[in-house]
Protein backbone atom coordinates (compact mmCIF):
# COMPACT_ATOMS: atom_id res chain seq x y z
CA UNK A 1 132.74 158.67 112.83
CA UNK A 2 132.75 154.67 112.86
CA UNK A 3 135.41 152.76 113.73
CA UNK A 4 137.04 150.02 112.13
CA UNK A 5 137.36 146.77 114.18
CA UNK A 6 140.84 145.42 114.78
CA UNK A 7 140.94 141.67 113.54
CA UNK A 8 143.23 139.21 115.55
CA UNK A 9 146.50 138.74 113.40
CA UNK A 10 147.94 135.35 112.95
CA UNK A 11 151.07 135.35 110.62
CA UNK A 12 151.04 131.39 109.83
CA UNK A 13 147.27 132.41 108.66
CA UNK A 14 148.96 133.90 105.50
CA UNK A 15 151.44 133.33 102.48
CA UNK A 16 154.47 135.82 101.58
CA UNK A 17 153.90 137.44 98.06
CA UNK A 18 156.12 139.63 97.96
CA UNK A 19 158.30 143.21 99.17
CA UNK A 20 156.27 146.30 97.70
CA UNK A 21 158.67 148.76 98.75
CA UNK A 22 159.41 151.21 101.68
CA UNK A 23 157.02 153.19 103.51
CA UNK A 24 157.76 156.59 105.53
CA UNK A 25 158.44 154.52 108.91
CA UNK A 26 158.11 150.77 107.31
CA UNK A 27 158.90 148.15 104.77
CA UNK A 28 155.47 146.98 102.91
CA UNK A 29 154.98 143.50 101.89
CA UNK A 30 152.02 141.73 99.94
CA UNK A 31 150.35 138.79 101.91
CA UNK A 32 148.42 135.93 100.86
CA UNK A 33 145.28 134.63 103.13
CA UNK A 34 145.50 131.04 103.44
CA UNK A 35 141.53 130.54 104.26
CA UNK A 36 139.96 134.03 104.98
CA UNK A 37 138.87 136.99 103.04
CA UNK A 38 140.29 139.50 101.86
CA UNK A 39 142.46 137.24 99.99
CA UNK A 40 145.26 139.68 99.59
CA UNK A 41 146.27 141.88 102.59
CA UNK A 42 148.85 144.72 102.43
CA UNK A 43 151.74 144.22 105.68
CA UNK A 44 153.74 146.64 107.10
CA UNK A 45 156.43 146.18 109.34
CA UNK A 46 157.37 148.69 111.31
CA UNK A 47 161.16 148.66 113.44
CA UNK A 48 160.73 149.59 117.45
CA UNK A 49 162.60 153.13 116.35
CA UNK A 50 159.52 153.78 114.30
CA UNK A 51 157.18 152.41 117.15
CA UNK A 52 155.33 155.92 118.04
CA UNK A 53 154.81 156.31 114.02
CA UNK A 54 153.42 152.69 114.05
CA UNK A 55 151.08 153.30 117.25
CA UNK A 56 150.15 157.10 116.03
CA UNK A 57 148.90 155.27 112.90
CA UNK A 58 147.08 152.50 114.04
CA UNK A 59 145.24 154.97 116.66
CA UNK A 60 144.50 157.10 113.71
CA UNK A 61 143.33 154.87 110.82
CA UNK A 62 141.25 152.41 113.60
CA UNK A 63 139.21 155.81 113.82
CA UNK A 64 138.40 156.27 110.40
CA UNK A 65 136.02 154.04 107.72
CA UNK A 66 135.26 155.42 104.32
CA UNK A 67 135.65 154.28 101.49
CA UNK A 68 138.59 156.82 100.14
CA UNK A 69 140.38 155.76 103.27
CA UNK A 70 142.44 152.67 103.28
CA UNK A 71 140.88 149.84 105.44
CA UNK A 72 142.76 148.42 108.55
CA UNK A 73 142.36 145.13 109.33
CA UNK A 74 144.44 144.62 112.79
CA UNK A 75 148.26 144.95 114.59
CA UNK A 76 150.27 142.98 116.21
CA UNK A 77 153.99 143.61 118.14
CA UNK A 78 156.56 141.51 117.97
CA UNK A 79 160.54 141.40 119.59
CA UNK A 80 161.63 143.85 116.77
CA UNK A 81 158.75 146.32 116.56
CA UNK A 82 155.09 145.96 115.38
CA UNK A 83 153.25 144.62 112.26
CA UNK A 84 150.11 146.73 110.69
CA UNK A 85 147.77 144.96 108.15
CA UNK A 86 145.48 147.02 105.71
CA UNK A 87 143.68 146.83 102.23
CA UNK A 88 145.60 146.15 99.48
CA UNK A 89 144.96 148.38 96.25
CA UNK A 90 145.22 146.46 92.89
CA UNK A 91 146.57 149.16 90.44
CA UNK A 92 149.65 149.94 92.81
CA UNK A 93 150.03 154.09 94.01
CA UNK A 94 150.03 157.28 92.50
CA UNK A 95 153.62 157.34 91.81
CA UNK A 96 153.63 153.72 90.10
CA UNK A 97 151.23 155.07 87.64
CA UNK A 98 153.52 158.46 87.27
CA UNK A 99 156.68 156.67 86.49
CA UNK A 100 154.54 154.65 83.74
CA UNK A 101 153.52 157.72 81.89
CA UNK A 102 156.89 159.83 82.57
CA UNK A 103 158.81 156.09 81.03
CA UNK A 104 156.52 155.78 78.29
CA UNK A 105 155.95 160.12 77.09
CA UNK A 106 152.18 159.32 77.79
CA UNK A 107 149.93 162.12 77.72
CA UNK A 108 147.30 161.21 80.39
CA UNK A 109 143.90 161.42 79.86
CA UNK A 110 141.57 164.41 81.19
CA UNK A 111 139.02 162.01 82.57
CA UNK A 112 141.67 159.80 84.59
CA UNK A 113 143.36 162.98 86.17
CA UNK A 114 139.53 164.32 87.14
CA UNK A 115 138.84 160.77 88.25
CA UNK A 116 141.87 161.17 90.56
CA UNK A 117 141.62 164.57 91.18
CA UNK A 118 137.83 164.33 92.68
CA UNK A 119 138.12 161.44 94.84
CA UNK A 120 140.90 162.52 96.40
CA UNK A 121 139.76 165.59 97.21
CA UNK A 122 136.95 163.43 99.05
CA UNK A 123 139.32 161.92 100.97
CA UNK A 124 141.10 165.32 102.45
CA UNK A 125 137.53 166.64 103.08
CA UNK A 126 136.55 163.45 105.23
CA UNK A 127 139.60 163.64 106.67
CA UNK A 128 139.20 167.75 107.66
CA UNK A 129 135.82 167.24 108.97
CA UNK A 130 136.83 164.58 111.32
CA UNK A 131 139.92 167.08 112.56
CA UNK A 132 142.70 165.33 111.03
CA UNK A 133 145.78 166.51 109.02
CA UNK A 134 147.33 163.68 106.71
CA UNK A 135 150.69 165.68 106.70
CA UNK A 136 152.00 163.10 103.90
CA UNK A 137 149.93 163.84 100.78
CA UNK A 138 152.04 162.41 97.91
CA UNK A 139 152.10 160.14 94.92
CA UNK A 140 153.54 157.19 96.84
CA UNK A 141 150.77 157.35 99.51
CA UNK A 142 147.41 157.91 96.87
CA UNK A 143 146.49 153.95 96.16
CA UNK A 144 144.58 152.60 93.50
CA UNK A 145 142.69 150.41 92.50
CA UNK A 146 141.71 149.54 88.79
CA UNK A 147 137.76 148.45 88.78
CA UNK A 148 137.89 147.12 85.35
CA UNK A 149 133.67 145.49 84.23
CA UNK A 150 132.35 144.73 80.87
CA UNK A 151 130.95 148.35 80.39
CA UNK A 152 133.21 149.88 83.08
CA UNK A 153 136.40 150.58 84.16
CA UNK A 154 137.94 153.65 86.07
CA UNK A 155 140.44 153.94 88.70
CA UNK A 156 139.58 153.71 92.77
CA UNK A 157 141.42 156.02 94.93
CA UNK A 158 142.47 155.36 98.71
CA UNK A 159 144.87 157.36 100.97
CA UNK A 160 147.26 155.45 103.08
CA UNK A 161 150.40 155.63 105.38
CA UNK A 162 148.87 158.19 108.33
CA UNK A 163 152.35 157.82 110.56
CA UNK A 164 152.69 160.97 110.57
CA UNK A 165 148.83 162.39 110.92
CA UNK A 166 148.12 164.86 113.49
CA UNK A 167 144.52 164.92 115.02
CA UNK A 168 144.06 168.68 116.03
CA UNK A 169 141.24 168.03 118.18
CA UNK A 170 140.16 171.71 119.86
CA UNK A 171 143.02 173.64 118.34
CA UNK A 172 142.30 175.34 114.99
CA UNK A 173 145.85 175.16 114.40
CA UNK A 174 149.01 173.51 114.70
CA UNK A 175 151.51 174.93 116.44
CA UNK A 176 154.56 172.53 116.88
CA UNK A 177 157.11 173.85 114.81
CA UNK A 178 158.01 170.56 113.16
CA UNK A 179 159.30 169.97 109.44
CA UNK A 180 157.10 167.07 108.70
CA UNK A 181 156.18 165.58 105.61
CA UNK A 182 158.04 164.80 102.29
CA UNK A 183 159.87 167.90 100.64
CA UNK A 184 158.68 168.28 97.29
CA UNK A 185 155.41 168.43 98.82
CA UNK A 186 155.63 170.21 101.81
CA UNK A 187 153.66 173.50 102.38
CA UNK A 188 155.86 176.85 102.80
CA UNK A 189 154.21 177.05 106.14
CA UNK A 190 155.50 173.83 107.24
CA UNK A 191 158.69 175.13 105.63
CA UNK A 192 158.86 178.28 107.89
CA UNK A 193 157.98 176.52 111.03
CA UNK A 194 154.34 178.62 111.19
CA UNK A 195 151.50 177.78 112.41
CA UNK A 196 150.04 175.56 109.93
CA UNK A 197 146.18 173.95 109.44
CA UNK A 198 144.40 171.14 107.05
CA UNK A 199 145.47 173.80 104.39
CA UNK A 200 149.05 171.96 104.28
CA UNK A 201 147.10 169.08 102.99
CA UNK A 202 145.34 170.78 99.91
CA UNK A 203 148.96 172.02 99.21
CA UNK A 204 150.53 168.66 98.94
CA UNK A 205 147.82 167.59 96.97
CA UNK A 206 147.85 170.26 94.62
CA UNK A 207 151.52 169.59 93.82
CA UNK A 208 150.79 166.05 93.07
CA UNK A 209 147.86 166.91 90.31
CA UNK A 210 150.52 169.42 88.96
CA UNK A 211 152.74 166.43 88.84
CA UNK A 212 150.18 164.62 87.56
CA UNK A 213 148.79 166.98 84.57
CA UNK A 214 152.97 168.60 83.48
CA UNK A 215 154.87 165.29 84.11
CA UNK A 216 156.97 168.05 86.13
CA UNK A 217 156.63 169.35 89.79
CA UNK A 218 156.45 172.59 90.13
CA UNK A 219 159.66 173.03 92.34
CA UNK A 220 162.56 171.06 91.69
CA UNK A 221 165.92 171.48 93.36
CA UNK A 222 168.36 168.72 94.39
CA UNK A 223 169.45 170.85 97.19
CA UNK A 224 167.00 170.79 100.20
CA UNK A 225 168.17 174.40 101.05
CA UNK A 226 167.23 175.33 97.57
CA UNK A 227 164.23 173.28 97.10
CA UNK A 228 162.76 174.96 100.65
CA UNK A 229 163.63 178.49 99.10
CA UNK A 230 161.57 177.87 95.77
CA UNK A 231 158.45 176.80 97.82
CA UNK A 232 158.60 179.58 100.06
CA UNK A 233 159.68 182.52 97.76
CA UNK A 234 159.54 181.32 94.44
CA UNK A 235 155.96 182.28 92.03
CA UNK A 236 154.43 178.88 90.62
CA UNK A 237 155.33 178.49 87.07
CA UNK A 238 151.73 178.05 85.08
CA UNK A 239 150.60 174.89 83.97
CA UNK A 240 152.32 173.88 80.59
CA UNK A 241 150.68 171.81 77.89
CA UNK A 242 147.19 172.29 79.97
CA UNK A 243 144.02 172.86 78.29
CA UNK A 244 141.07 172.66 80.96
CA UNK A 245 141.20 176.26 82.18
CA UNK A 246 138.69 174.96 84.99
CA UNK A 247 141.51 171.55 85.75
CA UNK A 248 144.33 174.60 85.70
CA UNK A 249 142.38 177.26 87.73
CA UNK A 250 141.70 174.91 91.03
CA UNK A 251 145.16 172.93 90.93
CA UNK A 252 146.87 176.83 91.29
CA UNK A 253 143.84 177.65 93.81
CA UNK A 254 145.56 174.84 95.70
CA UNK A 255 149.39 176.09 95.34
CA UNK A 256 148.46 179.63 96.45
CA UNK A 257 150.91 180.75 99.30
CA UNK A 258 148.19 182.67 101.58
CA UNK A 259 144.49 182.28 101.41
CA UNK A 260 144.29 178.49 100.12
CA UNK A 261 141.50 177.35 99.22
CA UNK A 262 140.13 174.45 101.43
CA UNK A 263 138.79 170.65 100.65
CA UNK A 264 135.11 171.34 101.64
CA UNK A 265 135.35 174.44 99.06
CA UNK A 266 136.99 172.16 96.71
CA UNK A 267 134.25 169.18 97.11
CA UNK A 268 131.21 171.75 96.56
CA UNK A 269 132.65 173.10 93.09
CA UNK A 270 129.96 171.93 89.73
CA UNK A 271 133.08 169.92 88.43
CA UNK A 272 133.99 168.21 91.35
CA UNK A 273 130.83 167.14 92.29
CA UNK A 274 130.35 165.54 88.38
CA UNK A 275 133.20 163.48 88.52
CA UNK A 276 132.74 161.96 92.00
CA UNK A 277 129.02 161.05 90.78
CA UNK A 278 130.76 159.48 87.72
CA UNK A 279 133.01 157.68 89.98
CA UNK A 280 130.18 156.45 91.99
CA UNK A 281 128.04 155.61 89.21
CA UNK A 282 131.02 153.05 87.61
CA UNK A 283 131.03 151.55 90.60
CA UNK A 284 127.78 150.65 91.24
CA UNK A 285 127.84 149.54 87.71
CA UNK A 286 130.34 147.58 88.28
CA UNK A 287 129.17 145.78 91.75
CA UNK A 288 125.90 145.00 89.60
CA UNK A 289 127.67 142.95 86.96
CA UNK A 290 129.14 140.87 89.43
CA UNK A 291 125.89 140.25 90.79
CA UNK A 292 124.88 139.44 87.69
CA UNK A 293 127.64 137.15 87.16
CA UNK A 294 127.34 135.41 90.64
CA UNK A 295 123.67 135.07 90.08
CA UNK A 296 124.29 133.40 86.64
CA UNK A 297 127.12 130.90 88.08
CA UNK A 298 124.94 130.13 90.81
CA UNK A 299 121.89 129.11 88.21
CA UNK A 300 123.99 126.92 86.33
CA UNK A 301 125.42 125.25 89.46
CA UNK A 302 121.91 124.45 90.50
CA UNK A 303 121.47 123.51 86.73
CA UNK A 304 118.20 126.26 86.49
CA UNK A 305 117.06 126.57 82.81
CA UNK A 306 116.59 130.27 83.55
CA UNK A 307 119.10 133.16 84.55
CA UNK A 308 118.19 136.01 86.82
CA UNK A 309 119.58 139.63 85.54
């Protein structure tokens, strides 16, 4: 596992953008670099009631690098709390994109949701193998970013916010009986107060393709009392106006209530393993026709008769 390296943080080094929104234990701004690279940096400000949420975070995400994972680029405290600075993802979150096609009666495309679907099951396997449950797997905390070339363009995935992550270290479970999370997405396990493992995670994030593929969760309650009594007791209602049997199979693999099916599992299915090599494929396509652009700019600056490709 390598570690990403905390950069000092120097707030008159950067220009206020604007307020993104609000995080689990934060408000989330957009920053402008003044002189250094990356140009725009995401920055999260985090109240001293939220401090162990802020620290648990920073501890967590400084231990991670991979490219699924969002990157962290240093911390600072301050009087009222601390300040957290990490990548910033171009195409917004998950739940951006879901209000878009919800708004607009969009039917999303099969591709886009696989696209999704793969990469971020990639991200809760990397996360698994290095003994860490997200505990937060929803919409609002899947970022992305559009890579948009001449003869590509697909959508990036990163996870983010880890406040409330929980390294399990030698134990092959959790045992602390806390109700964490957000409650559409929360596992019935969590629910109950049961012992609970990375399985919670594949849960959440098989709620958010449902989401995803229906335009509809599969619980909904406005009651919290009621809402926790569908997850726990209530059958999943099958996937309407879905016709990849494969797409529908593995996103109720997911919701099952005992015997879940985990990431790694998920990551070695034929399918899977297609649309991550898709993903990596547009990327690389993409890098290379920037290269190919920088190399061209750079001929003509040094007035070359000749390109490079």
């Amino acid at each position: 596992m390598h570690k990403q390296e905390s950069a000092a943080m120097r707030l008159d080094d950067y220009r206020f953008l604007e307020k993104l929104g609000n995080g689990t234990h934060g408000t989330v701004y957009l920053l402008e670099s003044r002189e250094s690279k990356p140009k725009l940096v995401v920055f999260k400000s985090v109240s001293s009631k939220n401090l162990k949420y802020a620290l648990n975070e920073i501890e967590i995400i400084k231990s991670l690098s991979y490219k699924r994972i969002v990157r962290f680029y240093g911390s600072m405290s301050s009087n009222n709390g601390m300040y957290i600075m990490m990548e910033h993802a171009n195409y917004g979150d998950l739940e951006r994109l879901n209000c878009f096609i919800r708004e607009k009666n969009l039917n999303i495309d099969k591709s886009i949701i696989w696209t999704i679907f793969s990469q971020l099951i990639d991200a809760l396997a990397y996360l698994h193998r290095n003994r860490i449950i997200h505990r937060d797997i929803k919409p609002g905390n899947i970022l992305l970013n559009r890579v948009k070339g001449r003869s590509c363009n697909f959508l990036q995935v990163k996870l983010c916010d880890f406040s409330l992550s929980k390294r399990l270290d030698d134990e092959s479970k959790s045992n602390d009986g806390m109700i964490v999370g957000t409650p559409y997405y929360m596992a019935p396990e969590i629910i109950q107060k049961k012992a609970y493992d990375y399985s919670v995670d594949v849960w959440s994030m098989g709620v958010v393709m449902y989401e995803l593929v229906s335009k509809m969760r599969p619980f909904e309650s406005e009651s919290k009392k009621e809402l926790k009594r569908q997850i726990v007791f209530q059958e999943i209602r099958v996937l309407p106006n879905c016709r990849d049997f494969f797409l529908k199979k593995i996103v109720l693999e997911c919701l099952r209530k005992e015997d879940r099916i985990s990431a790694e599992e998920l990551l070695r299915l034929e399918r899977v393993k297609y649309h991550l090599i898709i993903a990596e494929h547009r990327l690389k396509t993409y890098r290379l026709e920037r290269l190919e652009r920088k190399i061209h700019r750079m001929s003509k600056e040094k007035g070359l008769e000749q390109t490079i490709c």
